[in-house]
N, C-alpha and C. Protein backbone atom coordinates (compact mmCIF):
# COMPACT_ATOMS: atom_id res chain seq x y z
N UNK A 1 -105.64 36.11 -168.85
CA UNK A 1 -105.03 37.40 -168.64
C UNK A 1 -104.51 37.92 -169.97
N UNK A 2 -104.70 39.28 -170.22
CA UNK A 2 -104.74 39.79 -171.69
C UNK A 2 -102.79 39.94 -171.11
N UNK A 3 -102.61 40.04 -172.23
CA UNK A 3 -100.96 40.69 -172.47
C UNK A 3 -100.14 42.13 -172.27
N UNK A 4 -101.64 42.59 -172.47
CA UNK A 4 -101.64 44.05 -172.12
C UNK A 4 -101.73 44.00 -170.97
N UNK A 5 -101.71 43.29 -169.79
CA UNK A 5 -101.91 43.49 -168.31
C UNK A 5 -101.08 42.58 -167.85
N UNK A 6 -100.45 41.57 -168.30
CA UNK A 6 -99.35 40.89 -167.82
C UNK A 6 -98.43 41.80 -167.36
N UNK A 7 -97.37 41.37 -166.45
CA UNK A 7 -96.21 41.96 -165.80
C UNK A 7 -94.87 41.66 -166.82
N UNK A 8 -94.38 42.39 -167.04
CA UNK A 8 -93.29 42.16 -167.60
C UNK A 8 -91.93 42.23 -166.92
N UNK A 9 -91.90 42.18 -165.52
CA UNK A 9 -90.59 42.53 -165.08
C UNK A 9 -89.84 41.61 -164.79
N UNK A 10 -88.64 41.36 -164.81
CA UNK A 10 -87.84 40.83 -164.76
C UNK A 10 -87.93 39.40 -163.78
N UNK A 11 -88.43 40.13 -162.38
CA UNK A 11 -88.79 39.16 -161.56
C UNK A 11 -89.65 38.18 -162.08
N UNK A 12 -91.15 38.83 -162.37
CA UNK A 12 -92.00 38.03 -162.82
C UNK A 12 -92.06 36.71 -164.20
N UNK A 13 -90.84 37.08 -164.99
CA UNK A 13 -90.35 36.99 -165.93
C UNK A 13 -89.69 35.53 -165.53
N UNK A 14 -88.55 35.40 -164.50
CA UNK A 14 -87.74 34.60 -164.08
C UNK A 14 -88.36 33.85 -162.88
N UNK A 15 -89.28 34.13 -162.60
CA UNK A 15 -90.51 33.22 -161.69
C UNK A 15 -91.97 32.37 -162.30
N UNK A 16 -91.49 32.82 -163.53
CA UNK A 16 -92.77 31.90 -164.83
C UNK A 16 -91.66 30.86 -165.50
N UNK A 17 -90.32 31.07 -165.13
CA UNK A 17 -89.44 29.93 -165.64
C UNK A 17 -89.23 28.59 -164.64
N UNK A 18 -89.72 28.73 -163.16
CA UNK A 18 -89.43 27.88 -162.28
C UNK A 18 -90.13 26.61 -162.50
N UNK A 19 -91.67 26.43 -162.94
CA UNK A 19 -91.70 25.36 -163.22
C UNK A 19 -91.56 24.74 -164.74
N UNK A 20 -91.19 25.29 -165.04
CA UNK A 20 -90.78 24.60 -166.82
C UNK A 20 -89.55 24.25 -166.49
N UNK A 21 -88.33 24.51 -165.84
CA UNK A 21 -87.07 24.38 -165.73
C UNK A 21 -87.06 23.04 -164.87
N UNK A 22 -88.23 23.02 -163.90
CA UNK A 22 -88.07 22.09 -162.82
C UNK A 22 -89.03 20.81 -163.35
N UNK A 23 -89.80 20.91 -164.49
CA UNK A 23 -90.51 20.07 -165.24
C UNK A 23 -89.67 19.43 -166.02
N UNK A 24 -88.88 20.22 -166.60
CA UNK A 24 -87.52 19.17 -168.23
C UNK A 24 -86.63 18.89 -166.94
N UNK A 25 -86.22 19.25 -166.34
CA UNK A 25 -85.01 18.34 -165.51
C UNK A 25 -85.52 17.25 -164.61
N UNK A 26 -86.56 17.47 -164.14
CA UNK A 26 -87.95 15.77 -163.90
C UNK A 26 -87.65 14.76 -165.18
N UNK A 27 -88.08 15.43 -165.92
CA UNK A 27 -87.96 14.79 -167.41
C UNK A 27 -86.72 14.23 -167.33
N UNK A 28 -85.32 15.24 -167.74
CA UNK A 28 -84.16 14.49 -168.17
C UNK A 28 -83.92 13.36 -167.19
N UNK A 29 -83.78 13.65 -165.85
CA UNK A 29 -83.60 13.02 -164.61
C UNK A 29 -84.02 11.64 -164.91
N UNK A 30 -85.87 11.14 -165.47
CA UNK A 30 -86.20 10.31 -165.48
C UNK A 30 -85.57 9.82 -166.47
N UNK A 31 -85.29 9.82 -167.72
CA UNK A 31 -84.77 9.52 -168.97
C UNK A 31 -83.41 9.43 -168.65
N UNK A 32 -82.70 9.52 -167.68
CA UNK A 32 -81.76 9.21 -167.50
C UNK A 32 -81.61 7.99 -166.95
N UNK A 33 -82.28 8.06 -165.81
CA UNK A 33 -82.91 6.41 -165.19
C UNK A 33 -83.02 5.05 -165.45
N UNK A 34 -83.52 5.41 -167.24
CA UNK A 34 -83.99 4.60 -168.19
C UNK A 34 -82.66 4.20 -168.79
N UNK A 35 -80.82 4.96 -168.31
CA UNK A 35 -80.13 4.03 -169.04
C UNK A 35 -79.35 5.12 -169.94
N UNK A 36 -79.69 5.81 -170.15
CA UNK A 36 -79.17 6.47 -170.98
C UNK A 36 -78.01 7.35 -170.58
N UNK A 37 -77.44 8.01 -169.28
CA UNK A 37 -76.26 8.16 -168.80
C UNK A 37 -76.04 7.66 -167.72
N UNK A 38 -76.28 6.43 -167.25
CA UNK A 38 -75.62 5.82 -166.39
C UNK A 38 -76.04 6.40 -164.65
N UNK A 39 -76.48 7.08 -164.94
CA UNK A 39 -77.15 7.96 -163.42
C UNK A 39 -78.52 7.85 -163.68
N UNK A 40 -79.18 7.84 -162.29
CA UNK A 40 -80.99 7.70 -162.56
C UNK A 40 -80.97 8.68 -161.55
N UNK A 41 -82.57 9.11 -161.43
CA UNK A 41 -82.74 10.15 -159.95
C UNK A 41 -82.39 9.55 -158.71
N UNK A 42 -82.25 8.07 -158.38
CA UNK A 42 -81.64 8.02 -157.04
C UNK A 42 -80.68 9.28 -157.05
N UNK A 43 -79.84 9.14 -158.16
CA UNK A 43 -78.40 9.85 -157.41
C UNK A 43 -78.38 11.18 -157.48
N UNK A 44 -79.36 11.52 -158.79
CA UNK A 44 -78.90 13.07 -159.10
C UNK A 44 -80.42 14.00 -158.71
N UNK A 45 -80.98 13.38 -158.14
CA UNK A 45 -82.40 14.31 -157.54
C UNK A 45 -82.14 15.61 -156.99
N UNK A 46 -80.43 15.79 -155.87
CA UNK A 46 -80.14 17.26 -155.35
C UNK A 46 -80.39 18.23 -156.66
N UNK A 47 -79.99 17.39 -157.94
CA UNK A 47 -80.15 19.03 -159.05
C UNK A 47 -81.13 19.46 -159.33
N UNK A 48 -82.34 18.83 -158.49
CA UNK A 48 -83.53 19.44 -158.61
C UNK A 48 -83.55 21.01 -157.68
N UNK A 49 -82.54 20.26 -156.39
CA UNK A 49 -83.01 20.88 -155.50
C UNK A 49 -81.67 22.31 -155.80
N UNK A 50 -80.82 22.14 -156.24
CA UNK A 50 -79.83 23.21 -156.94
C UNK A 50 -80.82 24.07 -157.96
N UNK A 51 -81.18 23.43 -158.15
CA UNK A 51 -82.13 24.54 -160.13
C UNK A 51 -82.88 25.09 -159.46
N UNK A 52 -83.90 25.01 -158.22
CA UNK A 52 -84.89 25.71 -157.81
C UNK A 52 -83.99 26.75 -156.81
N UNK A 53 -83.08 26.19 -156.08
CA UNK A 53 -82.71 27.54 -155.40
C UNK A 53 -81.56 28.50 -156.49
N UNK A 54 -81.21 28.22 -157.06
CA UNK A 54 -80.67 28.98 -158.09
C UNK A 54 -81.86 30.27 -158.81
N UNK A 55 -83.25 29.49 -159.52
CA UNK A 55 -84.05 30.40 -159.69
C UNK A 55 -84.67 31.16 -158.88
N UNK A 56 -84.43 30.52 -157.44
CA UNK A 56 -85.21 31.18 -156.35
C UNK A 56 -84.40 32.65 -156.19
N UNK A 57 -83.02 32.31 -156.00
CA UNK A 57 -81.66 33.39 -156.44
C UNK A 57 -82.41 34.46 -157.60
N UNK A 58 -81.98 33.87 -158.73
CA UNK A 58 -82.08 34.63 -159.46
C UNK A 58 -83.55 35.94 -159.56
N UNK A 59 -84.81 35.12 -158.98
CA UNK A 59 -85.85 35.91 -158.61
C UNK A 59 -85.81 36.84 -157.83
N UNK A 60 -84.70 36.48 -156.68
CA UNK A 60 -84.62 37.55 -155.83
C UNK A 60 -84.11 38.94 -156.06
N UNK A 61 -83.21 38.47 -156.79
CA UNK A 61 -81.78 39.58 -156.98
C UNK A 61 -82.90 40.29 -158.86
N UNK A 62 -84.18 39.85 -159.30
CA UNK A 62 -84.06 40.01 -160.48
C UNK A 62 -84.59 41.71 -160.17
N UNK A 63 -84.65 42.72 -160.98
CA UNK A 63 -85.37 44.17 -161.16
C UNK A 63 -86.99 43.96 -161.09
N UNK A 64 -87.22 44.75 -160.30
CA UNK A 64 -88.85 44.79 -160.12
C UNK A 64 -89.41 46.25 -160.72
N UNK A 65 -88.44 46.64 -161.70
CA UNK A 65 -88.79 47.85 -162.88
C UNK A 65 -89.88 47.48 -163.77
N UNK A 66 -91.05 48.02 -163.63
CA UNK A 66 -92.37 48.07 -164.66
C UNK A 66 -93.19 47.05 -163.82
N UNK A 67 -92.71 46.75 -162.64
CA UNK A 67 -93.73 45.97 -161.85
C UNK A 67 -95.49 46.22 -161.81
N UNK A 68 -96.38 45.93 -162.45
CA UNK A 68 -98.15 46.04 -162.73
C UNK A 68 -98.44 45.39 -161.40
N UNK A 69 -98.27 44.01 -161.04
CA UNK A 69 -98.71 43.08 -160.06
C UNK A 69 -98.59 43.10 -158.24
């Protein structure tokens, strides 16, 4: 998809962040596991489930001004 036809709105914008956000906190989560703060994903897996409804939030409520899609 050229750039010139991408969406730029806000929504779309803050809904291309959901899985990169939910990919590094997989990440930290696991690397945490490994020792490094004392918590592994047994315990802290809900902040997966906090970060996605937070962006899910934030998608909702975001401006759908210059919406293409």
């Amino acid at each position: 998809m050229s750039d010139s036809i991408r969406c730029r709105c806000q929504r779309c914008k803050v809904c291309g962040l959901t899985w990169p956000a939910v990919l590094i906190t997989l990440g930290v989560l696991f690397l945490g596991s490994r020792g490094l703060c004392g918590y592994g994903f047994v315990v802290l897996w809900p902040v997966l489930l906090v970060l996605m409804g937070v962006l899910r939030l934030a998608e909702a409520f975001a401006s759908t001004e210059g919406q293409i899609c």
